[in-house]
Protein backbone atom coordinates (compact mmCIF):
# COMPACT_ATOMS: atom_id res chain seq x y z
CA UNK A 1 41.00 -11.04 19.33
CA UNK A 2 42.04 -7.40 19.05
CA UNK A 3 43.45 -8.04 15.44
CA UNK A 4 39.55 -9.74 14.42
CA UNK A 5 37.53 -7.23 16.06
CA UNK A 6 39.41 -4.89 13.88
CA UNK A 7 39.11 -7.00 10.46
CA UNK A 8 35.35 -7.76 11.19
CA UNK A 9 34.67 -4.08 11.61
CA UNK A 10 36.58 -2.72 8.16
CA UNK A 11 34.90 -5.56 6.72
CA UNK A 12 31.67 -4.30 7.51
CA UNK A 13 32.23 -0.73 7.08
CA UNK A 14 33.11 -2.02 3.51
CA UNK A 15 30.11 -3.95 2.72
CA UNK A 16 28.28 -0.61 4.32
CA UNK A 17 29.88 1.26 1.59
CA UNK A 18 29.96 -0.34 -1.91
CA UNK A 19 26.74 -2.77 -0.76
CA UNK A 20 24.99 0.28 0.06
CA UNK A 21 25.82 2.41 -3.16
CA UNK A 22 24.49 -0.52 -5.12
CA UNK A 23 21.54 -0.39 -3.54
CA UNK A 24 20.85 3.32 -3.36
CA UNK A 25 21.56 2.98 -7.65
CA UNK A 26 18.96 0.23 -7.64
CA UNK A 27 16.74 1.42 -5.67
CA UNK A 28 16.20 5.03 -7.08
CA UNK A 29 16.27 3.03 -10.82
CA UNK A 30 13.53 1.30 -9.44
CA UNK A 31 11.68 3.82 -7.65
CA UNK A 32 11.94 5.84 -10.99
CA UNK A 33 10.75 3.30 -13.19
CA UNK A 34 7.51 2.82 -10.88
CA UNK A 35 7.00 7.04 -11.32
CA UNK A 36 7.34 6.61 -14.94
CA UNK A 37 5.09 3.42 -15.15
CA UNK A 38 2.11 4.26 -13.40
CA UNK A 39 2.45 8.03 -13.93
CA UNK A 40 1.16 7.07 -17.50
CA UNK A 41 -2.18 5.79 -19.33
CA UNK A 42 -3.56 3.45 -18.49
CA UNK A 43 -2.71 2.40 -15.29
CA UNK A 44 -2.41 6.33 -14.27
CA UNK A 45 -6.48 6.35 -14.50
CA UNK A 46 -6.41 3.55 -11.45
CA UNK A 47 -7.07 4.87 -8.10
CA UNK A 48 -3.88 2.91 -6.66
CA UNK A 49 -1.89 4.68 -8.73
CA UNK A 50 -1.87 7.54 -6.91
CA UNK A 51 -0.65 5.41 -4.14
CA UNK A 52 1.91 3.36 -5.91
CA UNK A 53 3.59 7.02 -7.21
CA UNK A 54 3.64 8.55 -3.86
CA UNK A 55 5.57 5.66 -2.56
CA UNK A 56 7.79 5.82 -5.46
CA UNK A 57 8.36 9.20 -4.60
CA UNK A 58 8.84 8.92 -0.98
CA UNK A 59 11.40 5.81 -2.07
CA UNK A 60 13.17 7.95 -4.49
CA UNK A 61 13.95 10.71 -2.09
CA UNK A 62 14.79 9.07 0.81
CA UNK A 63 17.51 6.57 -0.48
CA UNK A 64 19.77 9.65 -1.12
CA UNK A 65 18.44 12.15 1.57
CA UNK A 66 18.66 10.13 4.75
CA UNK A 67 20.22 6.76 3.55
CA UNK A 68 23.73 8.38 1.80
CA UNK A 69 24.27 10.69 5.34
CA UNK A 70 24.25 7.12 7.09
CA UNK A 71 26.70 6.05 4.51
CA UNK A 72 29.30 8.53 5.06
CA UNK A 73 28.56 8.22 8.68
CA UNK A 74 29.12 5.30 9.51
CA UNK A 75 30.90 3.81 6.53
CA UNK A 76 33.47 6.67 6.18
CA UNK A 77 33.20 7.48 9.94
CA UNK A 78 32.37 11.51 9.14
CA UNK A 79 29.46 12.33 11.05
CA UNK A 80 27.18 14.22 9.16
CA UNK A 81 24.80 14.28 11.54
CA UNK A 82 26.46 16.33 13.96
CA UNK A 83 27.47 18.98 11.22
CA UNK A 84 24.99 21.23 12.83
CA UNK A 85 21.75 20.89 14.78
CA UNK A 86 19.34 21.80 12.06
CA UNK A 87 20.74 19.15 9.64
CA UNK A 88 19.82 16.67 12.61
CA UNK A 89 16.83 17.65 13.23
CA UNK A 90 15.87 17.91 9.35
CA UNK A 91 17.82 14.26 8.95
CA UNK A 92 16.27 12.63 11.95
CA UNK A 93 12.32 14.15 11.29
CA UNK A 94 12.51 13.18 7.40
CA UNK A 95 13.28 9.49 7.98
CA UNK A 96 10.79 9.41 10.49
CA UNK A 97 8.40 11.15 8.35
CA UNK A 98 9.32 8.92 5.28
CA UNK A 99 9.02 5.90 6.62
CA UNK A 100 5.73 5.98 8.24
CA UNK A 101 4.35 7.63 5.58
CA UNK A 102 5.31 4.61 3.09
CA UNK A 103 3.86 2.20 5.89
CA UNK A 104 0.41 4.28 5.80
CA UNK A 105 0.29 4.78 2.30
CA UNK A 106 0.84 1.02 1.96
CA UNK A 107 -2.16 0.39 4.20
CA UNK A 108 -3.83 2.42 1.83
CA UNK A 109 -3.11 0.12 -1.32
CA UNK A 110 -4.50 -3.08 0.65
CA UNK A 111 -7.57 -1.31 1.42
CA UNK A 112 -7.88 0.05 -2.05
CA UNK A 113 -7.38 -3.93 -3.28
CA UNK A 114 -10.00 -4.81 -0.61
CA UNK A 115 -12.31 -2.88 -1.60
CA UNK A 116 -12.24 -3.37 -5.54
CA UNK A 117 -13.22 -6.73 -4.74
CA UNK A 118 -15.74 -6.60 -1.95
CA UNK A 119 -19.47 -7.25 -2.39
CA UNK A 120 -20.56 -4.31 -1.28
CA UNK A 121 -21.34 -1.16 -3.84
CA UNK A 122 -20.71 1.15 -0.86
CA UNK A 123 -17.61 -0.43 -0.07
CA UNK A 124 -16.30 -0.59 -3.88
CA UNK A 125 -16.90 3.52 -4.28
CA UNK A 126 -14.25 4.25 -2.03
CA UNK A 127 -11.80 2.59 -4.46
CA UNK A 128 -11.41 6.11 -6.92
CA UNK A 129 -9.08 8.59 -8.39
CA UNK A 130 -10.80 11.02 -6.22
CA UNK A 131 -10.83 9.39 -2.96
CA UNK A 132 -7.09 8.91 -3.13
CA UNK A 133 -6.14 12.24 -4.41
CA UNK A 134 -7.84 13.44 -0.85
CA UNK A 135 -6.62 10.45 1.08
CA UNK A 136 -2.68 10.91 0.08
CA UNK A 137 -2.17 14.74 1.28
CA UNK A 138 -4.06 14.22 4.14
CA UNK A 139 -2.09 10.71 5.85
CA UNK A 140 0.92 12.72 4.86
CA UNK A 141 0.21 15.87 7.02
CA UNK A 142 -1.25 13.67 9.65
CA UNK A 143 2.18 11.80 9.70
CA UNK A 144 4.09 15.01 9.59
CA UNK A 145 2.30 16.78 12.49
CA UNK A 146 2.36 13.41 14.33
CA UNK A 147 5.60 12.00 14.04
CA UNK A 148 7.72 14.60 11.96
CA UNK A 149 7.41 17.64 13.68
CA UNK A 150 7.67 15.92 17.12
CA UNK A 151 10.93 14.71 15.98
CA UNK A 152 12.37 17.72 14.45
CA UNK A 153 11.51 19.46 17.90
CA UNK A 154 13.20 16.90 20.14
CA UNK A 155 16.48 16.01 18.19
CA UNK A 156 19.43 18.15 18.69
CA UNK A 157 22.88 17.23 18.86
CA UNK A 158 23.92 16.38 21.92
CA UNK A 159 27.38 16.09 23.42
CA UNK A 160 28.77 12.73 23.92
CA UNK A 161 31.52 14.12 26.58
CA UNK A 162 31.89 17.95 28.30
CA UNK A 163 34.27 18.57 25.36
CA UNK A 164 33.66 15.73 23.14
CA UNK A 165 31.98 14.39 19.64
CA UNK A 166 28.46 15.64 19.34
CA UNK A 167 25.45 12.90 18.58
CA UNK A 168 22.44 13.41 16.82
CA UNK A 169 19.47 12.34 19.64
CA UNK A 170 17.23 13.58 21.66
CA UNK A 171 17.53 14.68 25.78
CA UNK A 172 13.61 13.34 26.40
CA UNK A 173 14.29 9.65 27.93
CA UNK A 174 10.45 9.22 27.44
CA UNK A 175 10.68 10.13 23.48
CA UNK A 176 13.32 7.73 23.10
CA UNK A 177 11.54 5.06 25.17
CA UNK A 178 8.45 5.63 23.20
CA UNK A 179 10.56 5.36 20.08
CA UNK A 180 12.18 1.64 21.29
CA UNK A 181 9.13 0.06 22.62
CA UNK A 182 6.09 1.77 20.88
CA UNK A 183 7.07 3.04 17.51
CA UNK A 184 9.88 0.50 15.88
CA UNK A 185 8.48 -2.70 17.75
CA UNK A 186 4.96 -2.06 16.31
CA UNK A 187 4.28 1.09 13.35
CA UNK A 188 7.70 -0.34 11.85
CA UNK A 189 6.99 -4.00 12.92
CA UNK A 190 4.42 -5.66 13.69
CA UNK A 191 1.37 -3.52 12.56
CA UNK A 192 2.47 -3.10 9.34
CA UNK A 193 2.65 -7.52 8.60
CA UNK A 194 -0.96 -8.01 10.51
CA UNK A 195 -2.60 -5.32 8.36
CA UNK A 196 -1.14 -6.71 5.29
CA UNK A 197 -2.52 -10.14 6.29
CA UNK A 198 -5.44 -8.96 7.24
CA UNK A 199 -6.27 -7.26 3.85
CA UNK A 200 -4.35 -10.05 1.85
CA UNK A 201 -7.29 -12.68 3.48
CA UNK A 202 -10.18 -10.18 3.24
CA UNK A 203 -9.18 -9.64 -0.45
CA UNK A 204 -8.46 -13.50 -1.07
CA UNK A 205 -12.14 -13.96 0.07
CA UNK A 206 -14.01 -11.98 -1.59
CA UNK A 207 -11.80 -13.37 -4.83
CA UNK A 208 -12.98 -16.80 -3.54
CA UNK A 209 -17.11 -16.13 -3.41
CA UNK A 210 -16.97 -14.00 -6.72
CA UNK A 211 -15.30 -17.26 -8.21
CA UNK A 212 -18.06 -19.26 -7.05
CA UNK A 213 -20.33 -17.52 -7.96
């Protein structure tokens, strides 16, 4: 039992490794090709283009910023996290910081595709260059003061033992409560699908009357 335990977790420390090299390559190719694509005519004239490049952006950045420190964490077993408080705190508020940032910019494309195709002239004007050029900075600071700085406050490292490893968390139970059964469960989960659903049918209806008529 000892002996598989053992195999099972080099295994996976393995596939944590070279799997998750590959996809850090990939995924910054691909994040770069979507900056080059839409950062050019004529699809740079499009108002979800602004969107589309901030979340290339975002993606680009965070694959080697937060994801590679994981990596040699827990792949290599050296804890970069617990080099030194302010790395934690600037590790543990990025992620955070990235990640809700790509799930409100993403709300911001399926409103933007919503509202190209509704009825409504009113409704249709909020689909421009301008509108998301003032939308963009302003989810991002509201995700930063909300959720980043919050973070970067409460994370320190914290010893494990009197005279033990050090871990990269927070001492507020309620933070990390709120974290477990507020933010990952629904701003990471479940929010995120409904308002893409939600949008994806509004959209797929307004597509639907245009048709007919």
């Amino acid at each position: 039992m000892s002996f598989s335990t053992t195999t099972l977790l080099i295994v996976g420390q393995q596939i944590l490794i070279y799997g998750g090299l590959i996809m850090i390559l990939i995924g910054m190719f691909g994040s770069l090709m979507i900056i080059l694509i839409f950062s050019r005519r004529p699809l740079n004239h499009h108002a979800y283009s602004t969107y589309i490049l901030t979340n290339g952006i975002l993606s680009f950045l965070f694959l080697p910023l937060y994801y590679l420190p994981n990596i040699v964490t827990f792949g290599f077993q050296i804890n970069w996290l617990a080099l030194n408080t302010p790395f934690c705190k600037f590790q543990m508020s990025y992620g955070a910081f990235t990640v809700t940032s790509i799930f409100v910019i993403n709300c911001f494309i399926s409103f933007d595709r919503y509202a190209v195709s509704s009825h409504s002239a009113r409704i249709r004007s909020l689909s421009s260059k301008k509108i998301s050029r003032v939308l963009v900075p302003i989810g991002l600071c509201l995700v930063w003061c909300l959720i980043g700085t919050p973070v970067a406050i409460l994370f320190e490292n914290v010893p494990l033992t009197p005279n033990g490893p050090y871990d990269c968390t927070s001492r507020s139970n309620m933070f990390l409560l709120f974290a477990a059964f507020v933010y990952y469960p629904i701003f990471e989960g479940i929010l995120p699908i409904v308002l893409a659903i939600y949008f994806l049918l509004m959209t797929r209806k307004h597509v639907r009357n245009l048709n007919n008529q």
